[in-house]
PDB file of N, CA and C in Angstrom:
ATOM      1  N   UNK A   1      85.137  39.404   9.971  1.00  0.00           N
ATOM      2  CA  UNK A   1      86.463  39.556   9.428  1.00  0.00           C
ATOM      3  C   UNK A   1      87.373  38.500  10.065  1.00  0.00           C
ATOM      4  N   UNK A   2      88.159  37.846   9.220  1.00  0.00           N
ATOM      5  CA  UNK A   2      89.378  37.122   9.781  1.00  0.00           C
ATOM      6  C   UNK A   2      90.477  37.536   9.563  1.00  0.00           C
ATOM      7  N   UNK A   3      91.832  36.816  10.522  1.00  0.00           N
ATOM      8  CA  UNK A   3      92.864  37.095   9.757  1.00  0.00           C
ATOM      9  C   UNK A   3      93.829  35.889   9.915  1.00  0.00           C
ATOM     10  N   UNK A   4      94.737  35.667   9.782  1.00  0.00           N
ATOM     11  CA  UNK A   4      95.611  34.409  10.160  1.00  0.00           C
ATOM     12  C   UNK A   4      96.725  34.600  10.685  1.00  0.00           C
ATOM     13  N   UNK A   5      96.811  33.761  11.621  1.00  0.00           N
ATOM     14  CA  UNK A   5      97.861  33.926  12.637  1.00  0.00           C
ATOM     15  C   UNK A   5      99.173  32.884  12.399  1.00  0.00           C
ATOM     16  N   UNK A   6     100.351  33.342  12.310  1.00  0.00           N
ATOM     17  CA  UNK A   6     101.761  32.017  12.051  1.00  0.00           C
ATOM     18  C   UNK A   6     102.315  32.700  13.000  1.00  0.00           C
ATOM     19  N   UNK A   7     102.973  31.396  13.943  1.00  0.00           N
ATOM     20  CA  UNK A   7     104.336  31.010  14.527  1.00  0.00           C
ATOM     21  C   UNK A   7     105.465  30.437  14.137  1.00  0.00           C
ATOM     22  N   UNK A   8     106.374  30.511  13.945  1.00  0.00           N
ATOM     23  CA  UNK A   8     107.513  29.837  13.477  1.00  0.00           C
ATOM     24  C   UNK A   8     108.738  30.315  14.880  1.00  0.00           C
ATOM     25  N   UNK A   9     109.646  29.273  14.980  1.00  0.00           N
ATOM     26  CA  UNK A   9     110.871  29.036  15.795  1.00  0.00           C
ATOM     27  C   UNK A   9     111.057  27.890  16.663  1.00  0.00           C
ATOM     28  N   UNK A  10     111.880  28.278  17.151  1.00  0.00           N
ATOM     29  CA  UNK A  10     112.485  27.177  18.179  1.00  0.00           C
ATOM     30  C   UNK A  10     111.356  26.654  19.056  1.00  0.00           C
ATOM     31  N   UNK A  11     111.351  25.542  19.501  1.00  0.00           N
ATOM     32  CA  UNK A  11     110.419  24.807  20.000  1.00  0.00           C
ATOM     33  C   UNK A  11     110.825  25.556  22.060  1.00  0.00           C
ATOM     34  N   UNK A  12     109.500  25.963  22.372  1.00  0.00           N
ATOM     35  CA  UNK A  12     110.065  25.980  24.053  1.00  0.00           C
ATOM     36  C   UNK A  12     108.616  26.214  24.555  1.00  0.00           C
ATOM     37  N   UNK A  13     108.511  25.766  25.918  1.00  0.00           N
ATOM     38  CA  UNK A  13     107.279  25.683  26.794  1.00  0.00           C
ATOM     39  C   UNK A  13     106.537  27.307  26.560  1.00  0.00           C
ATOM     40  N   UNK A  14     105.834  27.296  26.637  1.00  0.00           N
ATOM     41  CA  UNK A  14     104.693  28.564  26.868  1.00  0.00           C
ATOM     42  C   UNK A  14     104.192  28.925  25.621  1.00  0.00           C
ATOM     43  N   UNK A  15     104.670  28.570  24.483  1.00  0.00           N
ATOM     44  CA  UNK A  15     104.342  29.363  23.122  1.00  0.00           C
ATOM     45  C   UNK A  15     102.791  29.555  22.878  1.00  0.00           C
ATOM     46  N   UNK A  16     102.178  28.252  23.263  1.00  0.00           N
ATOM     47  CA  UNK A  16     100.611  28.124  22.792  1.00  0.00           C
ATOM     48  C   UNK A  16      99.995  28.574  23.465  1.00  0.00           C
ATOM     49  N   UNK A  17     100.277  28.560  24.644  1.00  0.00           N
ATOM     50  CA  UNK A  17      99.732  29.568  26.105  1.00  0.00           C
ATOM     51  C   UNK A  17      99.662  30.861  26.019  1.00  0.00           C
ATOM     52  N   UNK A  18     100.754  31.582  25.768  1.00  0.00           N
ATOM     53  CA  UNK A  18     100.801  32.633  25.608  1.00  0.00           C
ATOM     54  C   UNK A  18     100.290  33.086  24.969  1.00  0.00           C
ATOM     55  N   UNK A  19     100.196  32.875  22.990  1.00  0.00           N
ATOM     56  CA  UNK A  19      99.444  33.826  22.088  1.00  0.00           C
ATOM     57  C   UNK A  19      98.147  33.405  22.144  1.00  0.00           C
ATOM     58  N   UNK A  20      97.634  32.132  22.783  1.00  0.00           N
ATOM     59  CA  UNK A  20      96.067  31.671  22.298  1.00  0.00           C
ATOM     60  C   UNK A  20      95.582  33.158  24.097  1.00  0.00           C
ATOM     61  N   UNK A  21      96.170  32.672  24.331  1.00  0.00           N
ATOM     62  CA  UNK A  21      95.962  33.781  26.044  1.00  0.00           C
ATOM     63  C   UNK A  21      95.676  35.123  25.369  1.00  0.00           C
ATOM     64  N   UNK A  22      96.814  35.616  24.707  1.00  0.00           N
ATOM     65  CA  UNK A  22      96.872  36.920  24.491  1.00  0.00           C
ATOM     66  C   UNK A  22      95.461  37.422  23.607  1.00  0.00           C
ATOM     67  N   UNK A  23      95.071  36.105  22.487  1.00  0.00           N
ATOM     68  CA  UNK A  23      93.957  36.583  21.680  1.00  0.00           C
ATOM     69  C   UNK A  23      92.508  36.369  22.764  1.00  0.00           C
ATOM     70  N   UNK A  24      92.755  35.713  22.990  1.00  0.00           N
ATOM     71  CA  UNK A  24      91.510  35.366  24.034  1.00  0.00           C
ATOM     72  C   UNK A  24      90.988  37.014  25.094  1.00  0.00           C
ATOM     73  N   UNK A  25      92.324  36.963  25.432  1.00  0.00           N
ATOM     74  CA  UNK A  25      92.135  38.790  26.178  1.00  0.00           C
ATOM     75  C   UNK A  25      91.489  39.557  25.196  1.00  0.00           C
ATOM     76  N   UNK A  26      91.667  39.750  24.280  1.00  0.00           N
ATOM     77  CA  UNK A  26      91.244  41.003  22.914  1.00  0.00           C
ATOM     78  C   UNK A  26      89.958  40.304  22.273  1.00  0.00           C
ATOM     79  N   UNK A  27      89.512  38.725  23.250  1.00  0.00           N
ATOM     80  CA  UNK A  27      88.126  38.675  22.251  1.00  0.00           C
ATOM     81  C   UNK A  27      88.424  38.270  20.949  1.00  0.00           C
ATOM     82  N   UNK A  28      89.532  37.529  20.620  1.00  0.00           N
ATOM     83  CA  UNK A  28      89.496  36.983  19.219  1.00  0.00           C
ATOM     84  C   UNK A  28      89.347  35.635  19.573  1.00  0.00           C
ATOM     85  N   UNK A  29      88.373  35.147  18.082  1.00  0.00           N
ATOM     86  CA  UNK A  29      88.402  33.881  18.672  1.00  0.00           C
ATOM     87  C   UNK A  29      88.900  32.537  17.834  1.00  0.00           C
ATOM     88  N   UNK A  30      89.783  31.332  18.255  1.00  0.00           N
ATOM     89  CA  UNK A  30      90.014  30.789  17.273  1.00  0.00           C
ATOM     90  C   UNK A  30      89.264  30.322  16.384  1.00  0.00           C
ATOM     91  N   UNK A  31      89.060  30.031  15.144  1.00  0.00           N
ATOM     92  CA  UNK A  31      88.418  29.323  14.234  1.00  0.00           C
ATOM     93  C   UNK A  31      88.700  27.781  13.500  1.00  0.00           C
ATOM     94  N   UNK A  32      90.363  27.591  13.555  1.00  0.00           N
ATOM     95  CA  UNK A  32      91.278  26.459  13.080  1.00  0.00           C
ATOM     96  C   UNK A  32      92.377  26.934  13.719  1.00  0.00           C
ATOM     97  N   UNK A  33      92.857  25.708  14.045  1.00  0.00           N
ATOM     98  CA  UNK A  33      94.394  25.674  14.399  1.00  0.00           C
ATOM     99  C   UNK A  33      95.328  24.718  13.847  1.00  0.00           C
ATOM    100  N   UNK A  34      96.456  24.682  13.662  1.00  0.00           N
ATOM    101  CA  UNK A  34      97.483  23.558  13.357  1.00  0.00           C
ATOM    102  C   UNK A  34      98.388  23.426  13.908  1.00  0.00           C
ATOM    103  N   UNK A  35      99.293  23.089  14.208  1.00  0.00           N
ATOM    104  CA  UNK A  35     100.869  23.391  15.239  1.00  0.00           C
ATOM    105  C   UNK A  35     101.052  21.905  14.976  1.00  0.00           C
ATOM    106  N   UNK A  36     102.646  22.033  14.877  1.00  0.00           N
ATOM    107  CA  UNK A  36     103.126  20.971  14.390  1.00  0.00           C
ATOM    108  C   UNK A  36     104.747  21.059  15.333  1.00  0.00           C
ATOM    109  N   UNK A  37     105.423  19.955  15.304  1.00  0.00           N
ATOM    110  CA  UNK A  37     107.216  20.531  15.671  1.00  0.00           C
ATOM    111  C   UNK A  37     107.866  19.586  14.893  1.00  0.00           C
ATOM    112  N   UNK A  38     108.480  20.593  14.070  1.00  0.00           N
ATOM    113  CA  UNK A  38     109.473  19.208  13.470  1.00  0.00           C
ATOM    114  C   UNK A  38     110.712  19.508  13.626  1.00  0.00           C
ATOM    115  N   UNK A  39     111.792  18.471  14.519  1.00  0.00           N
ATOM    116  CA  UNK A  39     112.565  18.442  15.159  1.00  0.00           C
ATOM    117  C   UNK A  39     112.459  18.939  16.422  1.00  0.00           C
ATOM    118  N   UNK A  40     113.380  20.451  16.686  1.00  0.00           N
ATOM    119  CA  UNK A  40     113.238  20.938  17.056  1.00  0.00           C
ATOM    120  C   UNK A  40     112.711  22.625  17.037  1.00  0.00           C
ATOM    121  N   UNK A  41     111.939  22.522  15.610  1.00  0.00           N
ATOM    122  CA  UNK A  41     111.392  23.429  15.456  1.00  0.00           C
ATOM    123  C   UNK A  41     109.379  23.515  15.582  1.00  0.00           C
ATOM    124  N   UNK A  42     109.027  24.700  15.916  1.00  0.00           N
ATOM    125  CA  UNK A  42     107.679  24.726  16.794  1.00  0.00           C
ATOM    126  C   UNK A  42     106.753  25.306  15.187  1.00  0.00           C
ATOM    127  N   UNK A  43     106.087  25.254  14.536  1.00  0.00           N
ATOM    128  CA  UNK A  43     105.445  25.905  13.645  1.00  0.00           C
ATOM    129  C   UNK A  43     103.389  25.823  14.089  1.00  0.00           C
ATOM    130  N   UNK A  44     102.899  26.821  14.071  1.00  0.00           N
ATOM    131  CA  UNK A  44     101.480  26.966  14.222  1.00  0.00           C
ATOM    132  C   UNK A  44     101.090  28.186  12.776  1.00  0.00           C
ATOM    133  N   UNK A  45      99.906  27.717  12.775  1.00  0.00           N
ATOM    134  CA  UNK A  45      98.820  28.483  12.168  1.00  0.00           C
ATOM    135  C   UNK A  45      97.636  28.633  12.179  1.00  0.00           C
ATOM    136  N   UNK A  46      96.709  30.079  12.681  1.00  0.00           N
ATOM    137  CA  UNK A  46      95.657  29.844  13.243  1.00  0.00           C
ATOM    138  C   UNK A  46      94.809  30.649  12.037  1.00  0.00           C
ATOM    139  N   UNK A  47      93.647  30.307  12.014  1.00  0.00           N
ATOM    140  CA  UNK A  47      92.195  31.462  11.535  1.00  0.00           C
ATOM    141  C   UNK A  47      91.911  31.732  12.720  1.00  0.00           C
ATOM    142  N   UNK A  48      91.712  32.951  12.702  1.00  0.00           N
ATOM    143  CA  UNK A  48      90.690  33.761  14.169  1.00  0.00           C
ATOM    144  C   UNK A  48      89.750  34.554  13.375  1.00  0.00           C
ATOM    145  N   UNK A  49      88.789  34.764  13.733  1.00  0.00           N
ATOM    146  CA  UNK A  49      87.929  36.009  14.040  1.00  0.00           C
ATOM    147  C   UNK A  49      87.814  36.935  14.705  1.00  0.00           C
ATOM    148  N   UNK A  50      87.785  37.803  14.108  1.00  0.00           N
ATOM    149  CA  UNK A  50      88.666  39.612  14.463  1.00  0.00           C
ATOM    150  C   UNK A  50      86.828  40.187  15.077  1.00  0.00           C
ATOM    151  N   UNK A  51      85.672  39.543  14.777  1.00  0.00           N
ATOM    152  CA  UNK A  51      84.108  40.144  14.913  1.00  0.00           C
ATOM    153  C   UNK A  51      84.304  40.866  15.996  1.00  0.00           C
ATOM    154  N   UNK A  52      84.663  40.416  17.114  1.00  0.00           N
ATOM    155  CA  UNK A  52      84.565  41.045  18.567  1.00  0.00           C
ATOM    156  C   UNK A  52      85.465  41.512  19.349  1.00  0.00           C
ATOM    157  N   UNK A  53      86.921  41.841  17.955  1.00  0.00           N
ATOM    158  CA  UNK A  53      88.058  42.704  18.954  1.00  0.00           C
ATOM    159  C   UNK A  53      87.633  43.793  19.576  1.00  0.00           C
ATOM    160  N   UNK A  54      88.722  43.417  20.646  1.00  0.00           N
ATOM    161  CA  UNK A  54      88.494  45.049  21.690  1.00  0.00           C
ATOM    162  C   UNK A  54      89.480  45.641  21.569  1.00  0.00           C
ATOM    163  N   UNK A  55      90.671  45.879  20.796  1.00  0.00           N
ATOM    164  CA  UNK A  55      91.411  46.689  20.055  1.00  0.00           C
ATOM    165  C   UNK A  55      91.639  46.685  18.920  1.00  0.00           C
ATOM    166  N   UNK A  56      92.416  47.885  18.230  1.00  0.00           N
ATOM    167  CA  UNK A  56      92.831  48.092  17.104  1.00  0.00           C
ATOM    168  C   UNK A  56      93.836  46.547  16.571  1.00  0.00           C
ATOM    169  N   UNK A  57      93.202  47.000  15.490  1.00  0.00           N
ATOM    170  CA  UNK A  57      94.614  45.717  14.673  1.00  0.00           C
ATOM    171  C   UNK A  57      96.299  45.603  14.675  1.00  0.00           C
ATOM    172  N   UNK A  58      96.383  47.139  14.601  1.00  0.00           N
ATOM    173  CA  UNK A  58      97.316  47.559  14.784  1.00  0.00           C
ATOM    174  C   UNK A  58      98.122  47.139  16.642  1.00  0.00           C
ATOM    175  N   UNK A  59      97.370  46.854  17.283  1.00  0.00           N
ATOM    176  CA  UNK A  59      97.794  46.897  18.567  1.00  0.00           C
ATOM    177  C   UNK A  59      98.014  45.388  18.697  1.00  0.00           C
ATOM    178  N   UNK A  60      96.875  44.601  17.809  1.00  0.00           N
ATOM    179  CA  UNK A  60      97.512  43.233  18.209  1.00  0.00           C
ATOM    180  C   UNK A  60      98.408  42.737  17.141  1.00  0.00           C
ATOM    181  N   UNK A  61      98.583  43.174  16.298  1.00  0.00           N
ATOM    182  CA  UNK A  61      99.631  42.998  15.844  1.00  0.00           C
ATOM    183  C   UNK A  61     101.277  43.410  16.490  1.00  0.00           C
ATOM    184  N   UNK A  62     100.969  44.390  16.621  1.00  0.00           N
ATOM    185  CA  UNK A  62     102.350  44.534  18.249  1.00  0.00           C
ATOM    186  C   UNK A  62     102.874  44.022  19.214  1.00  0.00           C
ATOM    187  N   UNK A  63     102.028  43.857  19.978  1.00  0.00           N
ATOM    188  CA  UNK A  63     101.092  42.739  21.376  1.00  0.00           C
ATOM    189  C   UNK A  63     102.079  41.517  20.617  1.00  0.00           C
ATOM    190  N   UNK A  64     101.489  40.789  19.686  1.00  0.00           N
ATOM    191  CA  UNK A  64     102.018  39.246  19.318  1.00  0.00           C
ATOM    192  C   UNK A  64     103.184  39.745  19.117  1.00  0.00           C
ATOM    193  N   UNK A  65     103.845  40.659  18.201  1.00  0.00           N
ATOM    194  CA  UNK A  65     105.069  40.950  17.638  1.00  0.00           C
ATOM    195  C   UNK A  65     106.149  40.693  18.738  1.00  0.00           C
ATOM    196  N   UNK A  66     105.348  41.807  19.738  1.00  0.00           N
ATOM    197  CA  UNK A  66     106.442  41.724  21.427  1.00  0.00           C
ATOM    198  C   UNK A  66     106.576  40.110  22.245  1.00  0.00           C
ATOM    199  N   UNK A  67     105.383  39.696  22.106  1.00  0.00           N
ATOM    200  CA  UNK A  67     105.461  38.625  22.821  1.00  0.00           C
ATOM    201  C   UNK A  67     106.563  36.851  22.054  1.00  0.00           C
ATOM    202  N   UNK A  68     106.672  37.565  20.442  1.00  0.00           N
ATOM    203  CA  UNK A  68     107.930  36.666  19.852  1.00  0.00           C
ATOM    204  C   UNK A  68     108.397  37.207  20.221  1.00  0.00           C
ATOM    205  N   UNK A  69     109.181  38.248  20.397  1.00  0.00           N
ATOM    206  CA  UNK A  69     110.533  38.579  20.845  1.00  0.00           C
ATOM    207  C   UNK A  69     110.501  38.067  21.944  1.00  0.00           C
ATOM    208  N   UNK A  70     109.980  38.306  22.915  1.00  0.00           N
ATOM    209  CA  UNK A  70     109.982  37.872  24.405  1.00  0.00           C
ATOM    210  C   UNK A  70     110.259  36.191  24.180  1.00  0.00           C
ATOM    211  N   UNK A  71     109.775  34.950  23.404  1.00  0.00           N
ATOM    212  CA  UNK A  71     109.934  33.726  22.867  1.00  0.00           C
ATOM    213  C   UNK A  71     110.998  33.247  22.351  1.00  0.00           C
ATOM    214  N   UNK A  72     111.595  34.313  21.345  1.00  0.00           N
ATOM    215  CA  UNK A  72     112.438  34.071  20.967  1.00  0.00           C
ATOM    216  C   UNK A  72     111.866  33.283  19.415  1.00  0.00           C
ATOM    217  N   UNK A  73     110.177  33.526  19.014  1.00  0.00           N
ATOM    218  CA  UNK A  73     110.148  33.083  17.823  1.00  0.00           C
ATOM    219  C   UNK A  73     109.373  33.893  17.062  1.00  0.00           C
ATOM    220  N   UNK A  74     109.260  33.843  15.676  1.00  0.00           N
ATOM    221  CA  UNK A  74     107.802  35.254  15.195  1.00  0.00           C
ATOM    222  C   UNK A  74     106.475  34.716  15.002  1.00  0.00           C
ATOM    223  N   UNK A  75     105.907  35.837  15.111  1.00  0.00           N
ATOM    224  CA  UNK A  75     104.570  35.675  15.293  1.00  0.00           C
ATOM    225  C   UNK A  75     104.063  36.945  14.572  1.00  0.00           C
ATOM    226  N   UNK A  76     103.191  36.524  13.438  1.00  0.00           N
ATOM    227  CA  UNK A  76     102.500  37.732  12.323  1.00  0.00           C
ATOM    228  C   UNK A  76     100.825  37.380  12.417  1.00  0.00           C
ATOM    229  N   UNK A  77     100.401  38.402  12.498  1.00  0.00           N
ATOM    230  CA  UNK A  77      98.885  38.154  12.664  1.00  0.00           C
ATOM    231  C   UNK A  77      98.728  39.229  10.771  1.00  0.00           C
ATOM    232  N   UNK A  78      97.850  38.571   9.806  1.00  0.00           N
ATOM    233  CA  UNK A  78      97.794  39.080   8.719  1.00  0.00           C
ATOM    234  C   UNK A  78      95.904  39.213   8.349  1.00  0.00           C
ATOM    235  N   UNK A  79      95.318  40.186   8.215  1.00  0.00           N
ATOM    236  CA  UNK A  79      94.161  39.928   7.346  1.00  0.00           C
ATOM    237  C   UNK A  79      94.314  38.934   6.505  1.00  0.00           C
ATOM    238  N   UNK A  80      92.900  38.181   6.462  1.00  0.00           N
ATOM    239  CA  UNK A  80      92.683  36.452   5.631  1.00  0.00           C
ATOM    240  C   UNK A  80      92.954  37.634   4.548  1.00  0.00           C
ATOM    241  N   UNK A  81      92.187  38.127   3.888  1.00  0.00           N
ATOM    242  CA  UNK A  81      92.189  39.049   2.394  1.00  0.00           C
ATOM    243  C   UNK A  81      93.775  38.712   1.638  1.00  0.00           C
ATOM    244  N   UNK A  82      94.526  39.966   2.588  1.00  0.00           N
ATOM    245  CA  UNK A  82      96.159  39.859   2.739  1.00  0.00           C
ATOM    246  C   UNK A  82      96.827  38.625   2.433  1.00  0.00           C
ATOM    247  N   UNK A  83      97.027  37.872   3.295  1.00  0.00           N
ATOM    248  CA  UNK A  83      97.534  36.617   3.383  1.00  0.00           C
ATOM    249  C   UNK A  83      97.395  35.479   2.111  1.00  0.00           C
ATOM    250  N   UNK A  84      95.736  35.659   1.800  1.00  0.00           N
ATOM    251  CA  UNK A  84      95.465  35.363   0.733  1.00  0.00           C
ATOM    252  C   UNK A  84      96.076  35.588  -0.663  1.00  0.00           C
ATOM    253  N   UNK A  85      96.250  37.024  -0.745  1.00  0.00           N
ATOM    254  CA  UNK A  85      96.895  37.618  -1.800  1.00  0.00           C
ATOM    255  C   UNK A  85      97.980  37.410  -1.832  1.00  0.00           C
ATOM    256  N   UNK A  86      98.676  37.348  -0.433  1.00  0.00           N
ATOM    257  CA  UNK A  86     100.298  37.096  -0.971  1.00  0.00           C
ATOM    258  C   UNK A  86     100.674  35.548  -1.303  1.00  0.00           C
ATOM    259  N   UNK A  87      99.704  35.058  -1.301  1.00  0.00           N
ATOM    260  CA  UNK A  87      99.656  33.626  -1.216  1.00  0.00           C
ATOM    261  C   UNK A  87      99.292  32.701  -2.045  1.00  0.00           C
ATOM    262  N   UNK A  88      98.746  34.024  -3.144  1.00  0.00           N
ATOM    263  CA  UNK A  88      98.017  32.812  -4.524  1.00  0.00           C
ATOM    264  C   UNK A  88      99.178  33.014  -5.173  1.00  0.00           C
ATOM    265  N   UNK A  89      98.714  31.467  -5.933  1.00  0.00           N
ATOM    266  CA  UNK A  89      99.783  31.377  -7.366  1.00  0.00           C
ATOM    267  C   UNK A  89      99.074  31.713  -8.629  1.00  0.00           C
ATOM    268  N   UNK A  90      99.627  32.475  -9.165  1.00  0.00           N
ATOM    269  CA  UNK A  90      99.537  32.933 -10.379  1.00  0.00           C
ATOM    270  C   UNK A  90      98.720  31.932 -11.685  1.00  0.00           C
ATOM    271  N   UNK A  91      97.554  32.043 -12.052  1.00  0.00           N
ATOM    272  CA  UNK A  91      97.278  30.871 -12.905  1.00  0.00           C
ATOM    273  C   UNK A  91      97.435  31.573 -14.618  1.00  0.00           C
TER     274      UNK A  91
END
């Protein structure tokens, strides 16, 4: 199972540290990454693999939720499925 991970906000030291840290604790593992800054804004997007979490989804989805606030930017962890769906265009 995957799911995809976005950052968006203000650009500041620790951002990549922190959430690649936080998934790494729970055993997720990256698959792709991107991170970009334009200006002064910080944007990432990851694929992980959820195969070998050691918690609920629900928990890391929290976990990241708290740790934007703590940043000061958001951070949504979404099932690929999900993400997917909200994401196609209509043919």
């Amino acid at each position: 199972m995957k799911a995809v991970v976005t950052v968006i906000g203000k650009d500041k030291i620790g951002i990549i540290s922190k959430v690649t840290n936080t998934l790494a604790k729970h055993q997720i593992n990256i698959l792709d990454i991107s991170q970009t800054i334009l200006q002064d804004y910080f944007t990432m997007i990851m694929i992980v693999d959820l195969q070998k979490i050691t918690c609920s989804f629900e928990f890391i989805q929290k976990e990241l939720s708290t740790i934007g606030e703590d940043l000061g930017v958001s951070i949504k962890i979404q099932h690929e499925e999900i993400f997917n769906a909200m994401h196609k265009i209509s043919q």
